[in-house]
C-alpha atoms as a PDB file:
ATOM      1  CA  UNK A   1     -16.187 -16.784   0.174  1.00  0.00           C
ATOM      2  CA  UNK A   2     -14.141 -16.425   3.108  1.00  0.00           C
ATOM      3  CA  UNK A   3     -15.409 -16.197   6.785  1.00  0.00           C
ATOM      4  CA  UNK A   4     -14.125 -13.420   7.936  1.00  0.00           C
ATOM      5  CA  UNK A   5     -16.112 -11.077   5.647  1.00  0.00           C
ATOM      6  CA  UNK A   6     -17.512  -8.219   7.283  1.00  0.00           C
ATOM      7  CA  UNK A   7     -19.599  -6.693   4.494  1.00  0.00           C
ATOM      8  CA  UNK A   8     -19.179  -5.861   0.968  1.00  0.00           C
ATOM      9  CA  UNK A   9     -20.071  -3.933  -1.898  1.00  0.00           C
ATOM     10  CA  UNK A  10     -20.892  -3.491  -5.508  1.00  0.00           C
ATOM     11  CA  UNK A  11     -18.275  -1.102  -6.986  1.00  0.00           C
ATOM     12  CA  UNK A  12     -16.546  -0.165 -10.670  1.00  0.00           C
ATOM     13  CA  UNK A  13     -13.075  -0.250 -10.514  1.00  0.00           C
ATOM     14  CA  UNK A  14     -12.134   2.835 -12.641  1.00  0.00           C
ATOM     15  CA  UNK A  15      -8.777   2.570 -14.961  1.00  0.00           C
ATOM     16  CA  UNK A  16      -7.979   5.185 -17.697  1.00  0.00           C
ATOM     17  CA  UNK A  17      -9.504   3.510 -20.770  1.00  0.00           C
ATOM     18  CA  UNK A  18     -11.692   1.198 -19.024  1.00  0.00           C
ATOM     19  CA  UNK A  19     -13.903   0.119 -15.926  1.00  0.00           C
ATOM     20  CA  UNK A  20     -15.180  -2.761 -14.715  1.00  0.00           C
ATOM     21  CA  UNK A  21     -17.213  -4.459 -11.587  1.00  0.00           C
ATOM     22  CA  UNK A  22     -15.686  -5.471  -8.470  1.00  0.00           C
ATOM     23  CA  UNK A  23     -17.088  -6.371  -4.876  1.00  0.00           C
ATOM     24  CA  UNK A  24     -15.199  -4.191  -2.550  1.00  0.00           C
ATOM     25  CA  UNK A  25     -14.969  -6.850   0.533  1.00  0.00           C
ATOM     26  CA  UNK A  26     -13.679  -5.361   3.916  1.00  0.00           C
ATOM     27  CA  UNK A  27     -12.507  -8.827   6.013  1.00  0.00           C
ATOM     28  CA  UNK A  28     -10.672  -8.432   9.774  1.00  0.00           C
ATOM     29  CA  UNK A  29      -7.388  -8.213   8.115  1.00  0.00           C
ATOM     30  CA  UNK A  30      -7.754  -6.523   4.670  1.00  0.00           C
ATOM     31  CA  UNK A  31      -9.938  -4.844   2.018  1.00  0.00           C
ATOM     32  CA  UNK A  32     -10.283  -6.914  -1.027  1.00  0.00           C
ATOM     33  CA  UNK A  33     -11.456  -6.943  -4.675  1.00  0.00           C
ATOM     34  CA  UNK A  34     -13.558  -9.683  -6.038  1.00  0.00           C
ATOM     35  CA  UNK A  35     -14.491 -11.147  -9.422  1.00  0.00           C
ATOM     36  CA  UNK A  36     -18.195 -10.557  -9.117  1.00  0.00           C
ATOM     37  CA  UNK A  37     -18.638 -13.645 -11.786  1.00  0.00           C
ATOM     38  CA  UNK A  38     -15.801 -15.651 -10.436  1.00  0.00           C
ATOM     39  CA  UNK A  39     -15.565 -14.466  -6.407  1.00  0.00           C
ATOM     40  CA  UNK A  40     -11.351 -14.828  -7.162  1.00  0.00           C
ATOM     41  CA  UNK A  41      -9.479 -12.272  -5.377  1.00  0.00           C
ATOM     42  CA  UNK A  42      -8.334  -9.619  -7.760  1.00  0.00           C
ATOM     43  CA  UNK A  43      -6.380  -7.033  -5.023  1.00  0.00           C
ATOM     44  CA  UNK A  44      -5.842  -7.320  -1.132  1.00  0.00           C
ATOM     45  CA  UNK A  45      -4.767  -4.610   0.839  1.00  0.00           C
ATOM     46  CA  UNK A  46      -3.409  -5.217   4.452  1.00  0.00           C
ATOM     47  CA  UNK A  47      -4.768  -2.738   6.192  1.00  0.00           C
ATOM     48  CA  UNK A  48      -1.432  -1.516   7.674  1.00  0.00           C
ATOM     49  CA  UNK A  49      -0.660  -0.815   3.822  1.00  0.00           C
ATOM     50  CA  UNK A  50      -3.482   1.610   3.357  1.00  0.00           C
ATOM     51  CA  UNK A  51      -2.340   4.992   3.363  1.00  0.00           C
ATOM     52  CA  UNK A  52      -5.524   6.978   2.838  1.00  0.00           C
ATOM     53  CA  UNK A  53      -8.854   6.356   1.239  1.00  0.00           C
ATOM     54  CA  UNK A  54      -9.997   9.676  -0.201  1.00  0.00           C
ATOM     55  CA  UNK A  55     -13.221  11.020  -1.973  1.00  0.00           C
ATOM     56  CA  UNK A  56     -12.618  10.952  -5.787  1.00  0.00           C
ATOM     57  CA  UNK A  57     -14.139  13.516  -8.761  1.00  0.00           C
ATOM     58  CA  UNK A  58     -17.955  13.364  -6.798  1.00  0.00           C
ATOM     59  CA  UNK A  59     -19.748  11.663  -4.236  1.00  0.00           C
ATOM     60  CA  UNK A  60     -20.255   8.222  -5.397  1.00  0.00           C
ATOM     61  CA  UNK A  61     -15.839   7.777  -6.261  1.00  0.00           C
ATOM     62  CA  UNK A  62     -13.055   7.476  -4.160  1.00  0.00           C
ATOM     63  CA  UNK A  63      -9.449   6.867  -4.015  1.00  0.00           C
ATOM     64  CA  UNK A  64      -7.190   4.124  -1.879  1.00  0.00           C
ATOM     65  CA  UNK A  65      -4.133   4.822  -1.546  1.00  0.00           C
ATOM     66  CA  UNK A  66      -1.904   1.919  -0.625  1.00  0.00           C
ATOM     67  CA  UNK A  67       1.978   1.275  -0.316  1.00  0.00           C
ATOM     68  CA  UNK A  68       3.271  -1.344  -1.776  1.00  0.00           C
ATOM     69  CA  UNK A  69       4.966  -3.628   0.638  1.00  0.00           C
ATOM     70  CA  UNK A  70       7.948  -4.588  -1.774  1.00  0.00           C
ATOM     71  CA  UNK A  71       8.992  -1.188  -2.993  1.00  0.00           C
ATOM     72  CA  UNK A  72       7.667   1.420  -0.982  1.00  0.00           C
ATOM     73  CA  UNK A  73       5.966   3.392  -3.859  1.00  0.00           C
ATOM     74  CA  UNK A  74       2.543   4.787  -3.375  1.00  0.00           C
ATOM     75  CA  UNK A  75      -0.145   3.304  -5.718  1.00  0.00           C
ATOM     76  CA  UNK A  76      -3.711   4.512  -6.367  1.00  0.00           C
ATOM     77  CA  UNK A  77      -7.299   2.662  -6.797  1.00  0.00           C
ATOM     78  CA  UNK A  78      -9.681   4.344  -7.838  1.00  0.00           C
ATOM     79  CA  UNK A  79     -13.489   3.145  -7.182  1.00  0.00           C
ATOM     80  CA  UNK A  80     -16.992   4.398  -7.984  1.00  0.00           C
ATOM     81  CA  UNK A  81     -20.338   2.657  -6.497  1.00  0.00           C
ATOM     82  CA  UNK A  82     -22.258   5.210  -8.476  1.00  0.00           C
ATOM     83  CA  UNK A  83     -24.321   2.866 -10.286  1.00  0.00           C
ATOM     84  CA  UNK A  84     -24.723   0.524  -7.317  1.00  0.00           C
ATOM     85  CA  UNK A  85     -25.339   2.760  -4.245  1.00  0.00           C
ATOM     86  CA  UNK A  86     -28.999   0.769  -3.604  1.00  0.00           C
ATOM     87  CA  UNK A  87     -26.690  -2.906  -4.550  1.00  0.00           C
ATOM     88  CA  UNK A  88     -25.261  -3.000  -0.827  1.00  0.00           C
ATOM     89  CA  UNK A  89     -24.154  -6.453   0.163  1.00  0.00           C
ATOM     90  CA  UNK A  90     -24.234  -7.376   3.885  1.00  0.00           C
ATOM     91  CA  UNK A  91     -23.390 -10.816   5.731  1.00  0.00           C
END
């Protein structure tokens, strides 16, 4: 795993039909999905690409909203730690 991690965490990555485990890694430069089987890098956002993080549908769930560098469009991840709120990972 890279150095510059400052802490991450044990999250679902919700999808319409399906969801599935990520580590939710905040480094200097960017927030980043992991693999939690592999440790590959699924998603990086630059953090000048983040245009909000929001709460989601309850406590546990929220929303990043990022813009995509190429074409401008708004695009939404949505997270839940819900089942891993006591699974906090620190460096």
């Amino acid at each position: 795993m890279e150095t510059d991690t400052q802490c991450q965490f044990l999250v679902n990555r919700i999808r319409v039909l399906v969801s599935y485990r990520r580590l939710l890694v905040f480094t200097d430069k960017s927030v980043r999905t992991l693999n939690p089987d592999s440790y590959s890098i699924t998603n990086e956002f630059a953090y000048q690409h983040i245009q909000s993080v929001k709460v989601g549908v309850d406590r546990f769930s929220f929303v990043i909203e990022t813009l995509h560098p190429n074409t401008k469009k708004s695009m939404y991840y949505d997270y839940s730690s819900e089942n891993f709120r006591c699974e906090i990972l620190t460096r």
